[in-house]
Protein backbone atom coordinates (compact mmCIF):
# COMPACT_ATOMS: atom_id res chain seq x y z
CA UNK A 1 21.31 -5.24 10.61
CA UNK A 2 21.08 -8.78 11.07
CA UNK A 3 18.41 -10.47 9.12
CA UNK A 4 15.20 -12.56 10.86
CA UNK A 5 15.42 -16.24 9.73
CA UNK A 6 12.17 -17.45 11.66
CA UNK A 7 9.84 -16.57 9.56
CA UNK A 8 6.60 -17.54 11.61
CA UNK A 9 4.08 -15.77 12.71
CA UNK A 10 3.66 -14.92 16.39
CA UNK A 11 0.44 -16.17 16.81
CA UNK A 12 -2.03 -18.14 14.57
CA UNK A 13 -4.84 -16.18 13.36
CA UNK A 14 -8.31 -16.82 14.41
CA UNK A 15 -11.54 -18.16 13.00
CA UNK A 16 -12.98 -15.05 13.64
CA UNK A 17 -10.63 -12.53 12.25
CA UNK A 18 -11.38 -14.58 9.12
CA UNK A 19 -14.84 -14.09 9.66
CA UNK A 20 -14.36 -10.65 10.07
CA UNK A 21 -12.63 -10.12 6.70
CA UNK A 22 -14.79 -12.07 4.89
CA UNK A 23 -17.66 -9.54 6.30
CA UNK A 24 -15.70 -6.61 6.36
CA UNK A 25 -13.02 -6.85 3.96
CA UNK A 26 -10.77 -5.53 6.15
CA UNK A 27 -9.55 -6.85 9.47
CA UNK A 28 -7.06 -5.46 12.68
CA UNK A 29 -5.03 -8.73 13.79
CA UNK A 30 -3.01 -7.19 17.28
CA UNK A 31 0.20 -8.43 17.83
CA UNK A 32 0.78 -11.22 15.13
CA UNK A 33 4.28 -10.29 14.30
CA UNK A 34 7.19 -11.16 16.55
CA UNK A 35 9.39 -8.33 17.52
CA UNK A 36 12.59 -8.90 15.22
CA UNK A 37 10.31 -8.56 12.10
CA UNK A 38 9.01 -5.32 13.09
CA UNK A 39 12.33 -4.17 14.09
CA UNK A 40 14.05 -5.21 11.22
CA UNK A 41 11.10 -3.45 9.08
CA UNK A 42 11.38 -0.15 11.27
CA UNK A 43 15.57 -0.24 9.84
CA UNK A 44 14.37 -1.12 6.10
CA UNK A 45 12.52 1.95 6.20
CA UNK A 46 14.32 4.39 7.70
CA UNK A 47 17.26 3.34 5.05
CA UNK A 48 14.70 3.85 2.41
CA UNK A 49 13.94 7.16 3.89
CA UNK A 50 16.78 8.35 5.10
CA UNK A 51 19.60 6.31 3.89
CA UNK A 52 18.76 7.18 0.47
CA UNK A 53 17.64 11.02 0.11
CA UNK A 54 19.15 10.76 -3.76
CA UNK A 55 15.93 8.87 -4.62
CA UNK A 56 14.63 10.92 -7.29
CA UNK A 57 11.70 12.45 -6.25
CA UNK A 58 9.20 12.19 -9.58
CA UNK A 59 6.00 14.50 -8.77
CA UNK A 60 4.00 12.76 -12.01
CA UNK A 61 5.53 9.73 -13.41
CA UNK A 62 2.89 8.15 -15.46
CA UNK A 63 5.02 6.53 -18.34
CA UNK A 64 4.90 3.11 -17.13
CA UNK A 65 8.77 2.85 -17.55
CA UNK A 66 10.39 3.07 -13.95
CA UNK A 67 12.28 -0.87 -13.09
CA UNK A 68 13.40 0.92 -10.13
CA UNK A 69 10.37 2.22 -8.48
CA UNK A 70 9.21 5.64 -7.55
CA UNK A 71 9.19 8.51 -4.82
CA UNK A 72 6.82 10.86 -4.41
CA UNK A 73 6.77 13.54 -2.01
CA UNK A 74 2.90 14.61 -1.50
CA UNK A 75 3.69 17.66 0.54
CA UNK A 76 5.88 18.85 -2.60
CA UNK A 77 3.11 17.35 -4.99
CA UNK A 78 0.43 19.29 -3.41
CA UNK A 79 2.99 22.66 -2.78
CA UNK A 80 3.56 22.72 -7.03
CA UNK A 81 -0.35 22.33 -7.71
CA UNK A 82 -1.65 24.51 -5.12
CA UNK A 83 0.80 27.36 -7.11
CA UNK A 84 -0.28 26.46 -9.87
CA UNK A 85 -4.03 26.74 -8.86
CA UNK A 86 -4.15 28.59 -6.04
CA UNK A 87 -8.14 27.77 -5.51
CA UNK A 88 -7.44 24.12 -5.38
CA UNK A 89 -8.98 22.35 -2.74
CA UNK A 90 -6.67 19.89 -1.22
CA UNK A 91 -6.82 16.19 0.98
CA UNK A 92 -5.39 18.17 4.35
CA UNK A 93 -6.34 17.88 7.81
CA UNK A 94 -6.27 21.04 9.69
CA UNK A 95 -6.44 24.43 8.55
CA UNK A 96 -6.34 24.22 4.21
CA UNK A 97 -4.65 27.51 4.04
CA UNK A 98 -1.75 26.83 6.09
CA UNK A 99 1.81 25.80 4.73
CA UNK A 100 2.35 22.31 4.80
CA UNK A 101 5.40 20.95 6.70
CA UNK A 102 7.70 18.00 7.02
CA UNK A 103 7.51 15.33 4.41
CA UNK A 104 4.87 12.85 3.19
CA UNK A 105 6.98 10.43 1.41
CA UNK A 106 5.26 7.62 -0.86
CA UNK A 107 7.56 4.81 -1.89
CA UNK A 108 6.58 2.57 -4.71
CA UNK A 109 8.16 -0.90 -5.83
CA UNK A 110 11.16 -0.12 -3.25
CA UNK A 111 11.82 -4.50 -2.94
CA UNK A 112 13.24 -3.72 -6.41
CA UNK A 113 15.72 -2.11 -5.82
CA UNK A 114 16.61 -2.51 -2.07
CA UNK A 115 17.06 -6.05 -0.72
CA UNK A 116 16.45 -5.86 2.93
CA UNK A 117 12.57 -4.97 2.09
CA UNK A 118 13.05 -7.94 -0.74
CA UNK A 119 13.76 -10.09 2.50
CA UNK A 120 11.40 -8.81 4.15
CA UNK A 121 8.25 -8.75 1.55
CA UNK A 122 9.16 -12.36 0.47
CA UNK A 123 11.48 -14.29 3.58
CA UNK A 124 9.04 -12.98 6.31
CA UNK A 125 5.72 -13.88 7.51
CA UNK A 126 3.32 -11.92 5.79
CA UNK A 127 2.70 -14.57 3.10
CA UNK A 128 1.62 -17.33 5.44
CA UNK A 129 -0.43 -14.08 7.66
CA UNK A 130 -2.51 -14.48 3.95
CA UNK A 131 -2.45 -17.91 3.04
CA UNK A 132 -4.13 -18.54 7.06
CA UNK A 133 -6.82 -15.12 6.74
CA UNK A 134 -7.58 -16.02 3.24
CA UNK A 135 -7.54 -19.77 3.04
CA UNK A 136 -5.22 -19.02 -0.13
CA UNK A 137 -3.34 -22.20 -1.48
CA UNK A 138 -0.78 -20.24 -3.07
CA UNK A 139 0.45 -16.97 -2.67
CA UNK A 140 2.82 -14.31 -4.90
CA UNK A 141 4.13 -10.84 -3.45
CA UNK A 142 3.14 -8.52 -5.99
CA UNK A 143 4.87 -5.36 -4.94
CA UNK A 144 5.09 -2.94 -1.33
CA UNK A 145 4.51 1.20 -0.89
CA UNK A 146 6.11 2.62 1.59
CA UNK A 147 5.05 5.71 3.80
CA UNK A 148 6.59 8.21 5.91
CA UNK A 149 4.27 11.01 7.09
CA UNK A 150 5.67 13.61 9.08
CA UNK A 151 4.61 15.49 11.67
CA UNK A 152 2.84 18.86 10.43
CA UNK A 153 2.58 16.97 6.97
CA UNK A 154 -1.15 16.66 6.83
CA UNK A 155 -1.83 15.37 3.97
CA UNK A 156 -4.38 12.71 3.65
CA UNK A 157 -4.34 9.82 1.81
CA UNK A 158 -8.22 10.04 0.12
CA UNK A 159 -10.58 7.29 -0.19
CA UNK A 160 -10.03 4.69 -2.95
CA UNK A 161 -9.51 1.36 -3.95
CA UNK A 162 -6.23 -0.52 -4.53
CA UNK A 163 -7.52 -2.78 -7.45
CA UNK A 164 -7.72 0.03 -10.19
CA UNK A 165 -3.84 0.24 -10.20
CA UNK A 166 -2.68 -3.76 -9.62
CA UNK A 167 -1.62 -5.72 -12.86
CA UNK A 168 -3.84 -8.60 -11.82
CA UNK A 169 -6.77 -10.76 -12.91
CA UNK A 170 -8.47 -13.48 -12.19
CA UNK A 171 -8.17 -13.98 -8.38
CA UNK A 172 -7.83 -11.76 -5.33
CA UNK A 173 -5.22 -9.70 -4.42
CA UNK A 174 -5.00 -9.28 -0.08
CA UNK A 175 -2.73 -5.69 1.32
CA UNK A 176 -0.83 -6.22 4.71
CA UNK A 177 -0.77 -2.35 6.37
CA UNK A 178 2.09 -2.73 8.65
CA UNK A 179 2.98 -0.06 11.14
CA UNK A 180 6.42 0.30 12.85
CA UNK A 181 5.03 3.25 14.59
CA UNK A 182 2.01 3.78 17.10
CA UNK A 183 -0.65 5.23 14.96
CA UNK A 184 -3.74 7.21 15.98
CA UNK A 185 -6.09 9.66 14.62
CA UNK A 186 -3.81 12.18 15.18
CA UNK A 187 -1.13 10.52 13.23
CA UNK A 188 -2.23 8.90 10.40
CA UNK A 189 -4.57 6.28 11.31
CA UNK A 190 -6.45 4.32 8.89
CA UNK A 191 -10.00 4.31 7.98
CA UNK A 192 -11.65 1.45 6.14
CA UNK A 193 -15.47 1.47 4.68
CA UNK A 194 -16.57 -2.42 5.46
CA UNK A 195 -18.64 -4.08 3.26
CA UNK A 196 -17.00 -1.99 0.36
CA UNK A 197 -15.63 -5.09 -1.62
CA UNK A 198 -18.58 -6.52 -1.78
CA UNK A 199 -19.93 -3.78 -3.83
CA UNK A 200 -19.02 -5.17 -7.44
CA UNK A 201 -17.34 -1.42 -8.33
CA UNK A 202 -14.44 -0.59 -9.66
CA UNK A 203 -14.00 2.82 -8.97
CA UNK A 204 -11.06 5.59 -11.14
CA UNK A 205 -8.34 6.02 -9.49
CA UNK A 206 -6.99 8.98 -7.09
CA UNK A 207 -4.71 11.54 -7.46
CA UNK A 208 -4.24 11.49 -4.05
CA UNK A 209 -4.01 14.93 -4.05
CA UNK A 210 -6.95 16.17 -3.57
CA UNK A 211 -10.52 14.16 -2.51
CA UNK A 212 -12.08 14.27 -5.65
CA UNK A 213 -9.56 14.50 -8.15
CA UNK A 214 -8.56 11.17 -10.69
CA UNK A 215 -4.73 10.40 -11.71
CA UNK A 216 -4.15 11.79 -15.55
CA UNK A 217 -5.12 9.92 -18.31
CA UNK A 218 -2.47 10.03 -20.43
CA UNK A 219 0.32 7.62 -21.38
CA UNK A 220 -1.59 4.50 -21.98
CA UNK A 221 -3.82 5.23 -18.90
CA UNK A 222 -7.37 4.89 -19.59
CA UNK A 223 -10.00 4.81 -16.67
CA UNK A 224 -12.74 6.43 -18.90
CA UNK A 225 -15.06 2.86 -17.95
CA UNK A 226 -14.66 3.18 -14.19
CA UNK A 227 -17.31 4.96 -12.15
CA UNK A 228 -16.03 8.06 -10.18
CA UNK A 229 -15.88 7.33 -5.99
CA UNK A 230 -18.71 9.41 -4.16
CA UNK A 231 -17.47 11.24 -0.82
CA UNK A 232 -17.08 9.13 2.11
CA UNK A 233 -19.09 10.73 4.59
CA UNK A 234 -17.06 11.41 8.02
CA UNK A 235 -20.01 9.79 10.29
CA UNK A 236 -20.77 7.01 7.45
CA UNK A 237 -21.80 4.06 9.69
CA UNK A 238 -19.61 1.43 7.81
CA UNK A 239 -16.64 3.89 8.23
CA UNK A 240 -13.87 2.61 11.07
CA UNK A 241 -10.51 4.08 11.69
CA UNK A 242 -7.70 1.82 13.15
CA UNK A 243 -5.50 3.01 16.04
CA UNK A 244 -2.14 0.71 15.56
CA UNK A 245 0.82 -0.68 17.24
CA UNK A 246 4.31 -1.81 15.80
CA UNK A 247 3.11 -6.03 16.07
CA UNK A 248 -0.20 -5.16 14.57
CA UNK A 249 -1.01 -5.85 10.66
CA UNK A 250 -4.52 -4.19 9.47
CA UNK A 251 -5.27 -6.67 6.28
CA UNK A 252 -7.83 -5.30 3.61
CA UNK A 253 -8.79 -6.92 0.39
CA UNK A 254 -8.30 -5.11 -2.87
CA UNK A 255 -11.65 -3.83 -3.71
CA UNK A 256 -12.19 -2.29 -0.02
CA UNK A 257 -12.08 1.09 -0.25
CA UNK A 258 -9.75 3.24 2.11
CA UNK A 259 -7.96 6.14 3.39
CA UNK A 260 -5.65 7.65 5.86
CA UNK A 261 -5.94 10.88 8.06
CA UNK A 262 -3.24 13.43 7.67
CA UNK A 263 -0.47 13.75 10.35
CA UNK A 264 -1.16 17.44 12.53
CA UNK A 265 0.97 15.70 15.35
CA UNK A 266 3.60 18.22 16.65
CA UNK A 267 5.60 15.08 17.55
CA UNK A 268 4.94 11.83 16.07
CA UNK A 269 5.77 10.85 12.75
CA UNK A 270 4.03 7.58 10.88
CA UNK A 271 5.81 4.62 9.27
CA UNK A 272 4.72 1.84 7.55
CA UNK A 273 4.86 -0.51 4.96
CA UNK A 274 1.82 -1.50 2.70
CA UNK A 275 2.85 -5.21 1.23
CA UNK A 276 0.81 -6.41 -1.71
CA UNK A 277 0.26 -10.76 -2.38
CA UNK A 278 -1.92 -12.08 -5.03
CA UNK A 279 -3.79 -15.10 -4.29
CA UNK A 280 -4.20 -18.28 -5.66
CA UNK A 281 -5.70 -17.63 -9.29
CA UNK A 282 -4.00 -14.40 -10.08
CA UNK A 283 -2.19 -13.79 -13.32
CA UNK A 284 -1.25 -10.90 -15.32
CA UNK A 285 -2.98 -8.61 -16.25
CA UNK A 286 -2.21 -5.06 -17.72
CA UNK A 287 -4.74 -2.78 -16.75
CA UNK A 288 -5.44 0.37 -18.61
CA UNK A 289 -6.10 2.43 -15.52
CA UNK A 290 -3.04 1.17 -14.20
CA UNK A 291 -0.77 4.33 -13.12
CA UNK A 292 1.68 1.42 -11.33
CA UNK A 293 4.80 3.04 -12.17
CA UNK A 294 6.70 -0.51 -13.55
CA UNK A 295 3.76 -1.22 -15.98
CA UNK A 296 5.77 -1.41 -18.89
CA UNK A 297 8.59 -2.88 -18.24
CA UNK A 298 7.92 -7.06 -17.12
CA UNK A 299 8.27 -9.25 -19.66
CA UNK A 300 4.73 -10.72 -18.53
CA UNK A 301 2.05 -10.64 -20.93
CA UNK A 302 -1.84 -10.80 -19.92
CA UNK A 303 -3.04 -14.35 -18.35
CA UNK A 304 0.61 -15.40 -17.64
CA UNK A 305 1.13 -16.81 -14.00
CA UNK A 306 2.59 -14.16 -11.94
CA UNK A 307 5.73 -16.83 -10.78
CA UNK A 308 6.91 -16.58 -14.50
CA UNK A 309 8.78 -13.31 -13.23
CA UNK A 310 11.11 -13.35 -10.74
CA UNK A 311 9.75 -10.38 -9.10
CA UNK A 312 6.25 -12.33 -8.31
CA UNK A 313 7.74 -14.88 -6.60
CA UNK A 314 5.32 -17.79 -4.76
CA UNK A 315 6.35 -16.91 -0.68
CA UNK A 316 3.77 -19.60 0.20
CA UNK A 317 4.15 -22.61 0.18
CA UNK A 318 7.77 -21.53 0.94
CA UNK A 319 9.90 -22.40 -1.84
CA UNK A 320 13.44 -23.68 -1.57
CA UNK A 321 14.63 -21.55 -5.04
CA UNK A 322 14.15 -18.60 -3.07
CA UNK A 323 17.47 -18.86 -0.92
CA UNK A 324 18.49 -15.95 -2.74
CA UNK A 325 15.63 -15.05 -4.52
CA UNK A 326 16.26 -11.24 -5.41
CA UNK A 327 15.81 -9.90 -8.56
């Protein structure tokens, strides 16, 4: 597929959508990427997906070792612990004793390894979309997850908070949630608690299996400090879910804490791309309850700048020495 060149936005962002993520820590800005972008996104994917069913699919990679990322099916995931503990109670939507169908595919650190989300995650627009919300000077891309929920999947993604796993200190770290699919409740939609990143927590991190339940702490990973998440009540005031369309980007800050509904459409599957960038400030920083499955293998050390490794590369100010650019 041909590649975007114009990497600009399709609209500036306003004064108060900034406001709003200040306040909120997260914010919906409609219609702020231009139609080739999405497009060429909605082809990345679906050759991630689809194009490439040898991916290995690793239920519980925790070593740290992986430079080529990781896939994850949850369904699968959820299938081997609920026969393993057939009292488990797990993050579904819809009736928890029914067979889970379709996939719910979780790709992690795919700009590695394929180079039309490299082009996109770096060459794109995203990283001015921060440097304008956040008032950012500079800003790295620090990694992407992809997602492909099925319909008939539902599994949801429980509440948490992306800082716990990013290899980061010392500044902010902004997520772009970009949809290439039209997302409501039914879906996969969102849900945000505002005001959560203003809490001063950080909180263990999921399994993402069940509500509840933290990730394994076992080689090297160490969230024994971290305070355990309460339950995000469903009518909590400060709760909002996001109905999407492909154009739309939902931004949240790292410390907001967030979820997605599980997909019980009979129809309508849900892609999208979650894009990581580190703002001005970040370095380094190898965090023991870190589960990010690459942790082991950059040649970073704690408090180096992030643009030290060509796989945090500075996407704004645009840089000339990224022509090429991938890794």
């Amino acid at each position: 597929m041909h590649r975007p060149q114009d990497p600009s936005l399709a609209r500036d962002v306003t004064d108060g959508e900034r406001d709003t993520f200040e306040r909120d820590g997260v914010v919906l800005l409609r219609s702020i990427q231009r139609e080739e972008w999405v497009e060429y996104l909605e082809a990345q994917l679906d050759d991630v997906f689809d194009g490439n069913v040898d991916r290995s699919m690793d239920q519980r990679s925790v070593s740290g070792q992986s430079s080529s990322g990781i896939r994850v099916d949850m369904v699968a995931l959820a299938g081997g612990l609920r026969a393993r503990q057939p009292d488990v109670v797990l993050a579904v939507d819809g009736d928890p004793s029914a067979e889970l169908t379709g996939r719910s595919l979780v790709e992690t650190d795919a700009a590695v390894w394929h180079e039309g989300m490299w082009h996109h995650n770096v060459h794109g627009p995203l990283g001015q979309l921060v440097a304008e919300l956040t008032g950012s000077a500079q800003v790295n891309f620090y990694a992407d997850q992809l997602f492909l929920k099925e319909p008939g999947s539902r599994m949801r993604t429980p509440f948490h908070q992306d800082k716990p796993y990013f290899l980061v200190d010392g500044g902010d770290v902004t997520v772009c949630w970009v949809p290439v699919d039209v997302v409501t409740i039914e879906n996969g939609a969102m849900g945000y608690v505002r005001g959560s990143h203003k809490w001063g927590k950080v909180f263990k991190p999921s399994d993402f299996v069940t509500d509840t339940g933290t990730f394994p702490q076992r080689d090297g990973i160490d969230h024994s400090g971290l305070e355990l998440l309460d339950p995000i009540e469903p009518n909590d005031p400060d709760l909002v879910y996001f109905d999407a369309e492909p154009g739309d980007v939902i931004v949240h800050h790292w410390a907001t804490v967030h979820g997605s509904a599980g997909n019980v459409s009979a129809t309508a599957r849900r892609r999208a791309a979650s894009i990581r960038f580190a703002g001005e400030g970040c370095t380094y920083f190898r965090r023991k309850s870190s589960p990010e499955p690459f942790r082991f293998t950059g040649e970073l050390t704690d408090g180096d700048r992030l643009e030290l490794s060509p796989r945090y590369p500075i996407v704004w100010p645009r840089q000339r020495s990224l022509s090429t650019g991938f890794p």
